[in-house]
Protein backbone atom coordinates (compact mmCIF):
# COMPACT_ATOMS: atom_id res chain seq x y z
CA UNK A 1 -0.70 -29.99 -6.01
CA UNK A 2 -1.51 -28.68 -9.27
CA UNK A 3 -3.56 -25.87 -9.79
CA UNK A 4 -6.92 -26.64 -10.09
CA UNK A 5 -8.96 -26.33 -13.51
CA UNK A 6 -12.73 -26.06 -14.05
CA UNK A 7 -14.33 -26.00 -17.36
CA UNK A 8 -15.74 -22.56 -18.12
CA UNK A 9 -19.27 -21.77 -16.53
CA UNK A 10 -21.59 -19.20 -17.58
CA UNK A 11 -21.66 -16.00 -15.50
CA UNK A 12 -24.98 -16.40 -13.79
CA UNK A 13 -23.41 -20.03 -13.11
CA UNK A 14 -20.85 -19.47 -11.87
CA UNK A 15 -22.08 -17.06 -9.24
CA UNK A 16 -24.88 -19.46 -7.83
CA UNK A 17 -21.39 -21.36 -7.44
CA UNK A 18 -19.63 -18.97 -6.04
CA UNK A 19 -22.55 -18.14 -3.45
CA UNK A 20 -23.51 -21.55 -2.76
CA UNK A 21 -19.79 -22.89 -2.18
CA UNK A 22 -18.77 -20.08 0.03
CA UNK A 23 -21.99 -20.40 2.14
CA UNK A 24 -21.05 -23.66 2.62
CA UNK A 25 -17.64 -23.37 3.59
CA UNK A 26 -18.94 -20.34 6.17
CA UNK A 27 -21.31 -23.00 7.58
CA UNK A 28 -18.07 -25.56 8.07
CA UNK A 29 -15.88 -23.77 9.41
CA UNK A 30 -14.08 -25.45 12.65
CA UNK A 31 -14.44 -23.43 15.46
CA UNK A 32 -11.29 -24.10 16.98
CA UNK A 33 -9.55 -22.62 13.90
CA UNK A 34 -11.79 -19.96 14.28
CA UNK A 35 -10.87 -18.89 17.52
CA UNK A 36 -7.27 -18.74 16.72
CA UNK A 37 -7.87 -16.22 14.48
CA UNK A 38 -10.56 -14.23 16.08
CA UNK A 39 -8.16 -14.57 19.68
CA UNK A 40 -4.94 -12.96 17.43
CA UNK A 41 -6.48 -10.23 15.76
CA UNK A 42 -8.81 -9.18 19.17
CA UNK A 43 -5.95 -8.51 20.76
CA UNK A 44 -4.05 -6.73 18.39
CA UNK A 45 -7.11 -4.51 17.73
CA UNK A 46 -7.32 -4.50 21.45
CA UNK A 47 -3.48 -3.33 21.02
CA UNK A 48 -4.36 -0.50 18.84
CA UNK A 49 -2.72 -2.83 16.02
CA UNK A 50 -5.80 -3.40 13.91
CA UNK A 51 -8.18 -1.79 12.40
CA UNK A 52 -10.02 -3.68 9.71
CA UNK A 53 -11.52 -6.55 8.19
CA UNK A 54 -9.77 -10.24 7.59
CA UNK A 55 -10.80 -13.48 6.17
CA UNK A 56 -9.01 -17.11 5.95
CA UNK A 57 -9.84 -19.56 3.47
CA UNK A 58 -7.46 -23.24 4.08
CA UNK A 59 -7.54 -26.59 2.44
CA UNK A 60 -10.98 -25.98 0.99
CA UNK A 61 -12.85 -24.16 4.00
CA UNK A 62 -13.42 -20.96 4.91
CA UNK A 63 -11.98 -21.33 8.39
CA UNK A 64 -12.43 -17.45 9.91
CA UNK A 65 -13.71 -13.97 8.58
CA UNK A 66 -13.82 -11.11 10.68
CA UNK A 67 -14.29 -6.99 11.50
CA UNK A 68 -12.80 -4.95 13.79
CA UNK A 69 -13.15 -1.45 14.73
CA UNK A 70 -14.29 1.38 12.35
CA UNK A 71 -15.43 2.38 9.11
CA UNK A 72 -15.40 6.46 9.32
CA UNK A 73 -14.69 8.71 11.89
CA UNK A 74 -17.26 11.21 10.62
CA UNK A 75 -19.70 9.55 12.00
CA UNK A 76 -18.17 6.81 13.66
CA UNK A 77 -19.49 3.87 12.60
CA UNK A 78 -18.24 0.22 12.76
CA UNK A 79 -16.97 -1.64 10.30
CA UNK A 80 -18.29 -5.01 8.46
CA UNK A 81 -17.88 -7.74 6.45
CA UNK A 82 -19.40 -5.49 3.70
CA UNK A 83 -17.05 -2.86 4.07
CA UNK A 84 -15.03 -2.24 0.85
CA UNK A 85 -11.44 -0.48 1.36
CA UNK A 86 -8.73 0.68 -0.89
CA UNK A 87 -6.60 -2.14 -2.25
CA UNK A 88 -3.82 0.04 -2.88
CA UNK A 89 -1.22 -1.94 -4.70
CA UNK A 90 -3.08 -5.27 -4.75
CA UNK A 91 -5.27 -3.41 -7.39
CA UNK A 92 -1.96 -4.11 -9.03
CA UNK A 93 -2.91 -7.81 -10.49
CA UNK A 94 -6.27 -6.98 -12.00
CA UNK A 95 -4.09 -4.64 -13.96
CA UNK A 96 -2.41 -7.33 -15.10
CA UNK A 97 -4.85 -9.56 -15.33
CA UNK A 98 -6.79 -6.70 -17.98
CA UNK A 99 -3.84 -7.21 -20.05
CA UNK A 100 -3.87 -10.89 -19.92
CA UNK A 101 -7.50 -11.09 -21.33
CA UNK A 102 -6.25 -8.47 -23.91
CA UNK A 103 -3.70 -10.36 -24.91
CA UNK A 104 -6.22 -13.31 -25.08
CA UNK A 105 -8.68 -10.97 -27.16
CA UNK A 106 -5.53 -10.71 -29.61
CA UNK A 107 -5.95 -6.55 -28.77
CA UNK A 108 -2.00 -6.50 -27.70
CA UNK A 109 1.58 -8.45 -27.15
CA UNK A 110 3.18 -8.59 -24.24
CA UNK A 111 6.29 -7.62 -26.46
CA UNK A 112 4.70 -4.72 -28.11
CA UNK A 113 6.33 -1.53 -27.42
CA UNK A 114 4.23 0.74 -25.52
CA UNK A 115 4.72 3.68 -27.51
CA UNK A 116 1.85 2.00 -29.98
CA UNK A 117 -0.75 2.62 -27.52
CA UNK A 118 0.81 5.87 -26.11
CA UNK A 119 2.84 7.54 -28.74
CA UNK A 120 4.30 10.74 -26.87
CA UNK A 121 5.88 8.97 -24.52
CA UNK A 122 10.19 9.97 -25.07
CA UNK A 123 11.06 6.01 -23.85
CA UNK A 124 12.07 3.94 -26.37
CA UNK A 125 12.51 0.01 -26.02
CA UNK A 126 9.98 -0.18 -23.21
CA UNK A 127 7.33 -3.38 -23.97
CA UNK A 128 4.28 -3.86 -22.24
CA UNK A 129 6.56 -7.50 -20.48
CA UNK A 130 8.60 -4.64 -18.58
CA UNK A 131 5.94 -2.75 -17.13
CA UNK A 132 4.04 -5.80 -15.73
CA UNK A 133 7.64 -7.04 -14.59
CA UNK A 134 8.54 -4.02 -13.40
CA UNK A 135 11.71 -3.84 -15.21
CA UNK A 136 11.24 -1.44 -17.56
CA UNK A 137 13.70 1.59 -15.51
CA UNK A 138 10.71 4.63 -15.56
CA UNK A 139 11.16 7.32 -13.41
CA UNK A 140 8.97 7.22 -10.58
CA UNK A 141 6.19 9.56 -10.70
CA UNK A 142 4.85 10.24 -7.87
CA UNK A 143 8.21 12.04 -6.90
CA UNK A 144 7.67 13.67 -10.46
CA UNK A 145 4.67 15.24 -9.54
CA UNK A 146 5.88 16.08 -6.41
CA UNK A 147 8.16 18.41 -7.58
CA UNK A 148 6.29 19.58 -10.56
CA UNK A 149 2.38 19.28 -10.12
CA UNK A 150 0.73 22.70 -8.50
CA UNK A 151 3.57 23.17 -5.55
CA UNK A 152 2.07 25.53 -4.22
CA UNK A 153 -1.20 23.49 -3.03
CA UNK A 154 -1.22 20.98 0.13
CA UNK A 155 -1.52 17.52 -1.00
CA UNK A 156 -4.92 17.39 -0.02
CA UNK A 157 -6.30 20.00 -1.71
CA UNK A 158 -8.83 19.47 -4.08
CA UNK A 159 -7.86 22.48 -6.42
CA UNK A 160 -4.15 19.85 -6.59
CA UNK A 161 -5.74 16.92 -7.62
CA UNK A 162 -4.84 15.14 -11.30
CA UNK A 163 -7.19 14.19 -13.29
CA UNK A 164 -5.98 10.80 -13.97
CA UNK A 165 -3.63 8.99 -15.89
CA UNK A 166 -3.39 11.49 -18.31
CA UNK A 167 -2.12 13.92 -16.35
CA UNK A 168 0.68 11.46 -15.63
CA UNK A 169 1.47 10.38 -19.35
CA UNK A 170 1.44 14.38 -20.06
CA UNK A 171 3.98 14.78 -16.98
CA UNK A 172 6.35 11.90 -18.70
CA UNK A 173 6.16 13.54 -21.99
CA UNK A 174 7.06 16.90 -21.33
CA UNK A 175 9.68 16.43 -18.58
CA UNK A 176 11.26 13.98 -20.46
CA UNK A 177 13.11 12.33 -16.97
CA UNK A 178 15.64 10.03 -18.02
CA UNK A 179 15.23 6.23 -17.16
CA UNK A 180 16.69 4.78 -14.03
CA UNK A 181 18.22 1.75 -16.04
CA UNK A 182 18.10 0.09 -19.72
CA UNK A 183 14.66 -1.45 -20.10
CA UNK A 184 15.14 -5.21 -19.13
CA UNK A 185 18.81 -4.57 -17.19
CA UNK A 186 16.90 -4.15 -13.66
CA UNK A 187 14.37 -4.96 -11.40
CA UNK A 188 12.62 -1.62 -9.92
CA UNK A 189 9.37 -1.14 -8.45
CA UNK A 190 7.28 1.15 -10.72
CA UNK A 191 4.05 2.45 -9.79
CA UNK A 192 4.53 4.58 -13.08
CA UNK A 193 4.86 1.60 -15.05
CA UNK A 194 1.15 -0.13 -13.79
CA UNK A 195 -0.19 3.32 -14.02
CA UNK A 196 0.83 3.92 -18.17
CA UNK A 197 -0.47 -0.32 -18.23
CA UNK A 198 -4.31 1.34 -16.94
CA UNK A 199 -3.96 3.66 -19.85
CA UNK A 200 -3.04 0.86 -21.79
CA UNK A 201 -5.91 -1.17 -21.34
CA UNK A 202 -8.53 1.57 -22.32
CA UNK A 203 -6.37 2.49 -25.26
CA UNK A 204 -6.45 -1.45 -26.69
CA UNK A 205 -9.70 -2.10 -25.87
CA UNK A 206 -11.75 1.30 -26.72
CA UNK A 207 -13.34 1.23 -23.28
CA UNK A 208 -12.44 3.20 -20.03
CA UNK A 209 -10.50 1.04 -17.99
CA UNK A 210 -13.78 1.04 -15.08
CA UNK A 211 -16.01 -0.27 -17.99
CA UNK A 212 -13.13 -3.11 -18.66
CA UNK A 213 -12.19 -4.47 -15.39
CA UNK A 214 -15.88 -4.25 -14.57
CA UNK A 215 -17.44 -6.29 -17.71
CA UNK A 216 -14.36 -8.82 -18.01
CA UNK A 217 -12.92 -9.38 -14.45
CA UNK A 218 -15.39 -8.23 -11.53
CA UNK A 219 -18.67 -9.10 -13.29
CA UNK A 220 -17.64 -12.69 -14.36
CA UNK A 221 -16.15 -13.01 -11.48
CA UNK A 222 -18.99 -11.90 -9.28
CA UNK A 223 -17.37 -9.41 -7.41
CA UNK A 224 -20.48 -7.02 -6.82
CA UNK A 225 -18.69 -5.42 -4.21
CA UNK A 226 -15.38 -4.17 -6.25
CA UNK A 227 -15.09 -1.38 -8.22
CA UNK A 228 -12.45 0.43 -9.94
CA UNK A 229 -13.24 3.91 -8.31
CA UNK A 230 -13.20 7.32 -9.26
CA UNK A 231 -12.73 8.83 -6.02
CA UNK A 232 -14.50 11.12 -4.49
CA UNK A 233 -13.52 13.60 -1.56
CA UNK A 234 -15.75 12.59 1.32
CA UNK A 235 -18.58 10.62 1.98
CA UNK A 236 -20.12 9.42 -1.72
CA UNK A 237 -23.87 7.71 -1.71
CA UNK A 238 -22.95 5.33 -4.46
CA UNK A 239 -20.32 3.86 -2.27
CA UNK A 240 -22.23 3.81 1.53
CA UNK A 241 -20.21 0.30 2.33
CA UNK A 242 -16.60 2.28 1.77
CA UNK A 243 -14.04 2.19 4.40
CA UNK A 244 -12.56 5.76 5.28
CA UNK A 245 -9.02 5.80 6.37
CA UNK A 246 -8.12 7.37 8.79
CA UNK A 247 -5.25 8.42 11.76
CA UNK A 248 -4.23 8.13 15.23
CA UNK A 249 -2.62 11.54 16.45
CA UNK A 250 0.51 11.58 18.73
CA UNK A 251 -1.80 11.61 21.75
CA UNK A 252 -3.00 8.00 21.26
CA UNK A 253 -6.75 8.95 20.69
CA UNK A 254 -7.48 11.60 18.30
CA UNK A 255 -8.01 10.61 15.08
CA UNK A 256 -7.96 12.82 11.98
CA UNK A 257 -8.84 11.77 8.36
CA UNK A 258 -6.41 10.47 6.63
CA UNK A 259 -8.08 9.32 3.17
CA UNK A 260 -7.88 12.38 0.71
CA UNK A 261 -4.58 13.09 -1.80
CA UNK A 262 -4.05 14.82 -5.03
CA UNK A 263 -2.44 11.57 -6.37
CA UNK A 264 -5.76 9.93 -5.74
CA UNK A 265 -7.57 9.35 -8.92
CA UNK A 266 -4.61 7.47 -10.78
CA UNK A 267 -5.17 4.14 -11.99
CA UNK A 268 -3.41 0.54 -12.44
CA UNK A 269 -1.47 0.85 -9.52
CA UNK A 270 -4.16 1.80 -7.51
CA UNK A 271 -7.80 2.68 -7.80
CA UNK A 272 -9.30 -0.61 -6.64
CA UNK A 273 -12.07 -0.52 -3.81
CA UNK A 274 -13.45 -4.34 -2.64
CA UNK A 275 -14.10 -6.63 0.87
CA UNK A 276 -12.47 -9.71 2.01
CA UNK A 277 -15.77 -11.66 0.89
CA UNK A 278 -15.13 -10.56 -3.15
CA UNK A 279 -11.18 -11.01 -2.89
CA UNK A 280 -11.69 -14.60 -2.08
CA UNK A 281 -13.98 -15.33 -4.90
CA UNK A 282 -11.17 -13.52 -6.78
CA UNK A 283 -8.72 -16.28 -5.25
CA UNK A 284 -10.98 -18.97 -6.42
CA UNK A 285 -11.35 -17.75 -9.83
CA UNK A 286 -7.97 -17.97 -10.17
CA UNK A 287 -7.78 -21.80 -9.86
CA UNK A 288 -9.99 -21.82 -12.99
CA UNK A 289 -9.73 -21.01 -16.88
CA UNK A 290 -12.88 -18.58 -16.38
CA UNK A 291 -10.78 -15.52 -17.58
CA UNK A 292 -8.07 -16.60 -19.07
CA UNK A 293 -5.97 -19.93 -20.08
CA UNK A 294 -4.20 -22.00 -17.59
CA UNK A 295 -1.04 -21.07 -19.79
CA UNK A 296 -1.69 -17.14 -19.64
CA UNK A 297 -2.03 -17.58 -15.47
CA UNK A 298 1.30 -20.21 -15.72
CA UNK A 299 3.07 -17.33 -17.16
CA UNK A 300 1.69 -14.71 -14.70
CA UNK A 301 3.20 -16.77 -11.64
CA UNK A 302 6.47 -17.20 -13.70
CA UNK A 303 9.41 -15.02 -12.92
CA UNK A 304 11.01 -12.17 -15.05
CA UNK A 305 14.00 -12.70 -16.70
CA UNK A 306 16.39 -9.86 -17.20
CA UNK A 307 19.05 -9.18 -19.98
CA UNK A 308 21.50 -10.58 -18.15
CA UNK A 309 19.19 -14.12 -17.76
CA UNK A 310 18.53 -13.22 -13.86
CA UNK A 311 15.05 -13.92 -12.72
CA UNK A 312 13.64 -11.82 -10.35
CA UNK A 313 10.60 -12.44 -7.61
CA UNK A 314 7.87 -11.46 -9.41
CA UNK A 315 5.62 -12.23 -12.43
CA UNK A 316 2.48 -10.14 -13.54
CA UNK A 317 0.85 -8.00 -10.51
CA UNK A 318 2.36 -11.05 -8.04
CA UNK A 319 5.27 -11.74 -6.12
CA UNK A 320 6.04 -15.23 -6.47
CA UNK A 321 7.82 -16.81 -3.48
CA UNK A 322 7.76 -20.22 -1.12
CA UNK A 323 5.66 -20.56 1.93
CA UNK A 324 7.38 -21.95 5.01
CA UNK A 325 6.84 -25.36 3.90
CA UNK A 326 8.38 -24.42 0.58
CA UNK A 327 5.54 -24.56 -1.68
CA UNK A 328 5.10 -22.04 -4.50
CA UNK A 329 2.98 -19.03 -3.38
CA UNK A 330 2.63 -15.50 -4.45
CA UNK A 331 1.38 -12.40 -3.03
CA UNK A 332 0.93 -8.52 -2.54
CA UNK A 333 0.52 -5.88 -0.20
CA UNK A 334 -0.84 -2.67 -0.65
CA UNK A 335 0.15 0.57 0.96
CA UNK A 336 -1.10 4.31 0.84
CA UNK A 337 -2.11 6.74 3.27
CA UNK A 338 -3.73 4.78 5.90
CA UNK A 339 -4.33 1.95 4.24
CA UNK A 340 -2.73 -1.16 4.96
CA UNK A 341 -3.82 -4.57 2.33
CA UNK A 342 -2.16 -7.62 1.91
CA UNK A 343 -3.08 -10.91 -0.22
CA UNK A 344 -1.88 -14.32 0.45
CA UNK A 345 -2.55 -17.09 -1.76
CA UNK A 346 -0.57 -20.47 -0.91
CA UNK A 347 -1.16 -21.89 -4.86
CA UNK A 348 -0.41 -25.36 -4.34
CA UNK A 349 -1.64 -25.71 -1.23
CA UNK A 350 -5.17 -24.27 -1.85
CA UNK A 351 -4.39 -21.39 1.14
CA UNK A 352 -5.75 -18.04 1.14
CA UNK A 353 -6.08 -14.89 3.27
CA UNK A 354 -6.76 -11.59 3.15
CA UNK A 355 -6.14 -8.36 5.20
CA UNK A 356 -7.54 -5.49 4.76
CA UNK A 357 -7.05 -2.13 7.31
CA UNK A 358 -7.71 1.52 6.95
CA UNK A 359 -6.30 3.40 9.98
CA UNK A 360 -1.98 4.21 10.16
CA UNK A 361 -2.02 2.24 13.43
CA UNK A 362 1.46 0.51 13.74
CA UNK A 363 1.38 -3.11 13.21
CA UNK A 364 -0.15 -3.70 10.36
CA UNK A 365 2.64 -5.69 8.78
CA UNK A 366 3.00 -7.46 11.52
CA UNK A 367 -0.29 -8.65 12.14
CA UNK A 368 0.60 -10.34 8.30
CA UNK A 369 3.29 -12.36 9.98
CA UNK A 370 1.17 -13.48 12.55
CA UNK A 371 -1.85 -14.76 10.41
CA UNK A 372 1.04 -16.25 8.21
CA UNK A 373 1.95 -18.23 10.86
CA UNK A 374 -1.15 -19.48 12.33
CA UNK A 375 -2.05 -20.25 8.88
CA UNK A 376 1.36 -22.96 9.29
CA UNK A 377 0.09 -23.94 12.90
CA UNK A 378 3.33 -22.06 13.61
CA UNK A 379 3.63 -19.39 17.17
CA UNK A 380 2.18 -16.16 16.40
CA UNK A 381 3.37 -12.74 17.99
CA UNK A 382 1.66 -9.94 18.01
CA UNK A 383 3.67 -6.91 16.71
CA UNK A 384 6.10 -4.71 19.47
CA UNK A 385 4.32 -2.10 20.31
CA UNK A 386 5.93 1.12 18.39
CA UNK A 387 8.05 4.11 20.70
CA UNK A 388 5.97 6.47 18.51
CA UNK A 389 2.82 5.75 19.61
CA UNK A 390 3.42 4.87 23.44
CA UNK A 391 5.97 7.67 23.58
CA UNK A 392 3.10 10.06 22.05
CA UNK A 393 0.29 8.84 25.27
CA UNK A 394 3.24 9.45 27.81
CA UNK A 395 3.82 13.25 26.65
CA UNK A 396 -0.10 13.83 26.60
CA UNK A 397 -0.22 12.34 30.02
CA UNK A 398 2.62 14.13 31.48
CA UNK A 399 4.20 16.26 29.36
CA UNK A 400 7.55 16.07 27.04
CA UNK A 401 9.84 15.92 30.06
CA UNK A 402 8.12 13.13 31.67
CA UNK A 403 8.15 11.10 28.22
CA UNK A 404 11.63 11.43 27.71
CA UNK A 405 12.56 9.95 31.39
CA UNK A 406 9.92 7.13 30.55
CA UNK A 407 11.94 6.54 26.95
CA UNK A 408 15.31 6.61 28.89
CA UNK A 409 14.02 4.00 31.25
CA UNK A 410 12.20 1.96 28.26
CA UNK A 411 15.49 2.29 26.59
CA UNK A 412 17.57 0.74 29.40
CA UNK A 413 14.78 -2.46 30.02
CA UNK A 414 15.33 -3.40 26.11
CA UNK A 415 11.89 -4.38 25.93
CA UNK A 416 11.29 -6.55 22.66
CA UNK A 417 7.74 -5.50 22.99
CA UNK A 418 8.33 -1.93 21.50
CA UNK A 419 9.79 -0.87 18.86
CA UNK A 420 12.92 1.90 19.44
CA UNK A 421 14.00 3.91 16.00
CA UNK A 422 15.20 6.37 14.91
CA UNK A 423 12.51 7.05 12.40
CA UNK A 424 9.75 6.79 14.99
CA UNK A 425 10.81 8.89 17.30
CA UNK A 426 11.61 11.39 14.50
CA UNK A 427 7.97 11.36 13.32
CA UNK A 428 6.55 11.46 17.25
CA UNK A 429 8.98 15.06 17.11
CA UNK A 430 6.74 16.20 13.78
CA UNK A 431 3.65 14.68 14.47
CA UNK A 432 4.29 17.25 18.17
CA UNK A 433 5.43 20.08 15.23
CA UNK A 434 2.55 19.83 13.68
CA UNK A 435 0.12 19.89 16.19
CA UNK A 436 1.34 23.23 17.29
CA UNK A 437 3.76 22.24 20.64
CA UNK A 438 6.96 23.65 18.95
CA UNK A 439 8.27 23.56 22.24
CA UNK A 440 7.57 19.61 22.87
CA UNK A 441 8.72 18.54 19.09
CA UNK A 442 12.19 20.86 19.84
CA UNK A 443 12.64 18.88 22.53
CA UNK A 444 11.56 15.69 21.12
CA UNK A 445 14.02 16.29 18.24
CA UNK A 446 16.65 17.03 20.34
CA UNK A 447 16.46 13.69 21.70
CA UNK A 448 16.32 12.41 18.15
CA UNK A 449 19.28 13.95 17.58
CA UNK A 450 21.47 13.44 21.04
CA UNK A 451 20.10 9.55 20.64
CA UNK A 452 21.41 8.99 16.89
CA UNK A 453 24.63 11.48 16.34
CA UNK A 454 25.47 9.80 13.10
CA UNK A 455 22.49 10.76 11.32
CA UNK A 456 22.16 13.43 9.14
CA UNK A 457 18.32 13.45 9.06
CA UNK A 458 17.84 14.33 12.38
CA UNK A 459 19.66 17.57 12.19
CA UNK A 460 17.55 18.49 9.26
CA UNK A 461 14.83 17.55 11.46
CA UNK A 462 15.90 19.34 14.78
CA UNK A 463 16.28 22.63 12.42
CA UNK A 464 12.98 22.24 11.26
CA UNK A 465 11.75 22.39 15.02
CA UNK A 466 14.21 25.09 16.03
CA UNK A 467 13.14 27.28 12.79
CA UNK A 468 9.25 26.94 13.75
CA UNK A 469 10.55 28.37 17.10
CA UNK A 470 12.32 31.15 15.68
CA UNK A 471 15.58 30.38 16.02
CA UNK A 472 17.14 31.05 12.70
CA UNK A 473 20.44 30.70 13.88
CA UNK A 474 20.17 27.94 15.18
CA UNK A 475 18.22 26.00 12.26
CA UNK A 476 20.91 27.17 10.26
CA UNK A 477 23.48 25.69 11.71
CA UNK A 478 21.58 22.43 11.82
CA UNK A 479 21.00 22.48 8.34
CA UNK A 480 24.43 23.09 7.70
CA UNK A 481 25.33 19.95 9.44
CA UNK A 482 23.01 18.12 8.14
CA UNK A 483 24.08 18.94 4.46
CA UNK A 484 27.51 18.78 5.12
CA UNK A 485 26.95 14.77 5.94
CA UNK A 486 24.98 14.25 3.10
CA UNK A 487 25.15 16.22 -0.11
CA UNK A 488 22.67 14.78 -1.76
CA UNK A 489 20.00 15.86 0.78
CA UNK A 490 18.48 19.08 -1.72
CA UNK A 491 15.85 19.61 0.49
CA UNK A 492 18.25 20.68 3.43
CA UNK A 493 20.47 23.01 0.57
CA UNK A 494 16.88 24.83 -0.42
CA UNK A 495 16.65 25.39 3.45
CA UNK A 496 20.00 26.79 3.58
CA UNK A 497 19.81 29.10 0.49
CA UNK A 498 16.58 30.22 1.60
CA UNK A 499 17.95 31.52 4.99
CA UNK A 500 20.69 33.00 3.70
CA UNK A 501 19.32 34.88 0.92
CA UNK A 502 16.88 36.23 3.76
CA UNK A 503 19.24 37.61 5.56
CA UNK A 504 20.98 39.11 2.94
C-alpha cells in the first residue's frame, strides 16, 4: 500500500482530527485483540519483565493501550497512560525530522558541510547527509567525555553534569580525536553525530532547538504531552506526568533510582520526553504532508549509500527493514539508563506500536519480539528469565553458597526459560560488590571465572573483588592475566601500574 497523503490541515484542525479519530478508534477496538495484548504484557510484568506503558494501533484501529507498574519510587506511584518517559534514541527522528523542515525552509542542504554551522569543529568533509546516516566516522563521545569530562566526579553528580551540546562541540574541538573512518566509507552508529545535528538546528534556524521542535513538530502535530526536556535532577512540577527510571537490586526487590547522569542534558540523540498516546499521533502524522513533502519523508525511509555504492539499513532517524511478511517497515529503539523505548511502524501496512519502560528489568527487548509477533498473529514468548536476576533472589534467600548449588543444578536442567551468560553472572558478582558483600561478589566472581576460563574479563573482574577484599596479591595476579590475554584492555594496565607503583 502506498503511503497515505492528506492535504494539509490547519493546526487547530488537525487536532480536533487527531482527537476525534483516536477516540474513535479507542471506542472500536476488538476485545479479543485486546486481550492478547493485555494477557502478554500481564504476565511479563507479572514476570518482573515490564515495567511501563504500551499501545497498538493495526489496520486503522487502535486495538490495545496499556500501563503497568510504576512511575517513581519516591513516592511510589503507578503509572498511566499520561505518563511521559525518556525516548532515548527514538528522540533520534525528530532530529531528523528538524532538519527535514529546515531543509524545506531552504535554512540548510543536506550536502552542506557542517563546519558552516559549527566552524571549530577539526573534521573536514563531514555533510549534514552523514550525520543523519550515520556515516560520517566521529568519534564517539560519550567515551570522550568519559575519559576527559571532571574524572574525578561520579556520574551522577550534579557538580559533573555538561551543560549541553556545547560542552560536547568544545570537547571535539579541543581534543581533536581522529575519525573512525573517511566520511561516507562506513556505517557507524554515532550518537555524536545526532548530537552536533541538535546544535545544528538552533544554529540554522536562530531558535533553541526546544523552541523548534516545539513550534514546527510537537505543536502541529499536537503532541501536548512531548517535550524536548531540559532535565532536571529529581522530581520537577512542570513535568508531574514524568516517568522516573528506576532499578531492581541483586536481591529481586529493592529498587534504587536509576534516572540521573552527567551526560543527561545533551540533545538530538536524546532529550525527548512523550507517552504512547502522542507517539501515535506522531505515527499518523507521518502518513501525511503536514510537515514536510511526501518526497522529503520518501527520502527519509531511503537507505544510505556509501562511497563504495553499499546501502546500509537506515535512512534519517529510522532503520528501514521488512516485517515478517516482507513489507517495508522502519523503526527504533531507545536505550539509556533504565530506560527501555522502542517504535514500530509497519509503513505499508498501516501497523504501529509503541513501548515504552523505565525500570532495568531484563526483558525488555524481548517483550518487543513478542508484541512483534502478536502483531503477525504469530506465537509469542515471553522472554527467559535472566541468571542475574533469579541468581540474585537465591543468594538473598540463602546465601552465596546456596545460589551457586542452585546455578549448578539450573545449569545441568538447560532450562530455555533463563538466560545463562557470562555477562550476567559477571554483573550479579558487581551488583554483590557494590552493595558491600565483598565476600559474596568474590565468590560470585570466582564462579564467573571457573565457569568461562577463556575470558579475559572475568579475571579483571575477579581482581576487582579480590582487591576490595584486600588481597593485593592476589588482584594482581588476576590483572596480570587478564592483560596478558588482551592487550588492549587499558583499564586492567592502569590497575596494574597502579599496584605496582604502590608497592614500590
Amino acid at each position: 500500500m502506498e503511503i497515505m497523503r492528506h492535504a494539509p490541515m490547519s493546526n487547530q484542525t488537525l487536532g480536533s482530527f487527531l482527537f476525534l479519530f483516536l477516540l474513535s478508534s479507542c471506542q472500536a477496538q476488538p476485545p479479543e485483540e485486546a486481550n492478547k495484548y493485555e494477557k502478554y504484557l500481564s504476565e511479563a510484568h507479572a514476570r518482573g519483565q515490564f515495567n511501563g506503558t504500551a499501545l497498538v494501533f493495526d489496520d486503522g484501529k487502535l486495538v490495545y493501550q496499556g500501563a503497568f507498574g510504576i512511575r517513581s519510587i519516591d513516592p511510589i506511584d503507578s503509572l498511566d497512560l499520561n505518563s511521559q518517559f525518556r525516548l532515548a534514541s527514538v528522540s533520534k527522528q525528530f532530529t531528523a525530522m528538524a532538519i527535514m523542515i529546515l531543509k524545506e525552509q531552504g535554512k540548510l542542504r543536506y550536502d552542506q558541510d557542517v563546519r558552516d554551522f559549527i566552524p571549530e569543529l577539526p573534521y573536514e568533509g563531514i555533510t549534514i547527509r552523514h550525520l543523519l546516516h550515520h556515516t560520517s566516522g566521529l568519534p564517539e563521545y560519550e567515551r570522550l567525555m568519559d575519559e576527559n569530562w571532571k574524572t574525578e566526579l561520579k556520574y551522577d553528580d550534579p557538580a559533573r553534569y555538561t551543560n549541553g551540546n556545547a560542552d560536547v562541540v568544545k570537547l571535539l574541538a579541543e581534543l581533536k580525536a581522529p575519525l573512525f573512518f573517511k566520511p561516507g566509507e562506513k556505517w557507524q552508529y554515532s550518537n555524536a553525530g545526532y548530537n552536533l545535528l541538535g546544535t545544528i538546528v538552533a544554529k540554522a534556524s536562530g531558535m533553541s532547538f526546544a523552541d523548534y521542535t516545539k513550534k514546527y513538530i510537537f505543536d502541529p502535530v499536537g503532541m501536548t504531552r512531548t517535550v524536548m526536556y531540559d532535565f532536571v535532577i529529581g522530581a520537577d512540577p512542570k513535568m508531574p506526568d514524568r516517568a522516573y527510571g528506576f532499578q531492581v537490586a541483586w536481591d529481586g526487590t529493592t529498587l534504587s533510582p536509576s534516572d540521573s547522569h552527567y551526560l543527561n542534558h545533551g540533545q538530538g540523540e536524546d532529550g525527548v520526553y512523550s507517552t504512547v498516546g502522542d507517539l501515535l499521533k506522531w505515527d499518523r502524522i507521518l502518513y501525511t504532508e503536514e510537515l514536510v513533502t511526501k518526497a522529503t519523508l520518501d527520502e527519509a525511509f531511503t537507505p544510505a549509500v556509501l562511497n563504495n555504492g553499499d546501502t546500509t539499513d537506515y535512512g534519517f532517524g529510522w532503520f528501514i527493514q521488512r516485517s515478517p511478511t516482507g513489507k517495508r517497515m522502519v523503526q527504533h529503539s531507545g536505550g539509556w539508563l533504565s530506560f527501555t523505548t522502542y517504535m514500530f511502524r509497519g509503513i505499508e501496512e498501516d501497523k504501529c506500536f509503541v513501548i515504552l519502560k523505565n525500570s532495568s528489568g531484563i526483558g525488555g527487548w524481548g517483550v518487543i519480539e513478542g508484541i512483534t509477533n502478536l502483531l503477525y498473529d504469530e506465537p509469542a514468548a515471553l522472554p527467559p528469565l535472566s541468571i542475574r536476576v533469579e541468581l540474585g533472589k537465591e543468594v538473598a534467600r540463602g546465601g552465596v553458597e546456596h545460589a551457586i548449588a542452585q546455578y549448578r543444578k539450573w545449569k545441568a536442567e538447560a532450562s530455555p526459560d533463563l538466560i545463562i551468560n557470562e555477562g550476567e553472572l559477571n554483573m550479579l558478582g558487581y551488583e554483590l560488590l557494590w552493595a558491600g558483600r565483598v565476600d559474596d561478589a568474590v565468590a560470585m566472581l570466582r564462579l564467573v571465572m571457573e565457569e568461562y576460563p577463556a575470558s579475559a574479563n572475568v579475571y579483571d573482574s575477579y581482581g576487582d573483588a579480590l582487591l576490595a577484599k584486600g588481597d593485593t596479591a592476589g588482584a594482581l595476579e588476576n590483572f596480570k592475566k587478564c592483560y596478558a590475554m588482551d592487550g588492549t584492555l587499558t583499564a586492567t594496565k592502569k590497575k596494574i601500574d597502579d599496584i605496582e607503583a604502590a608497592g614500590q
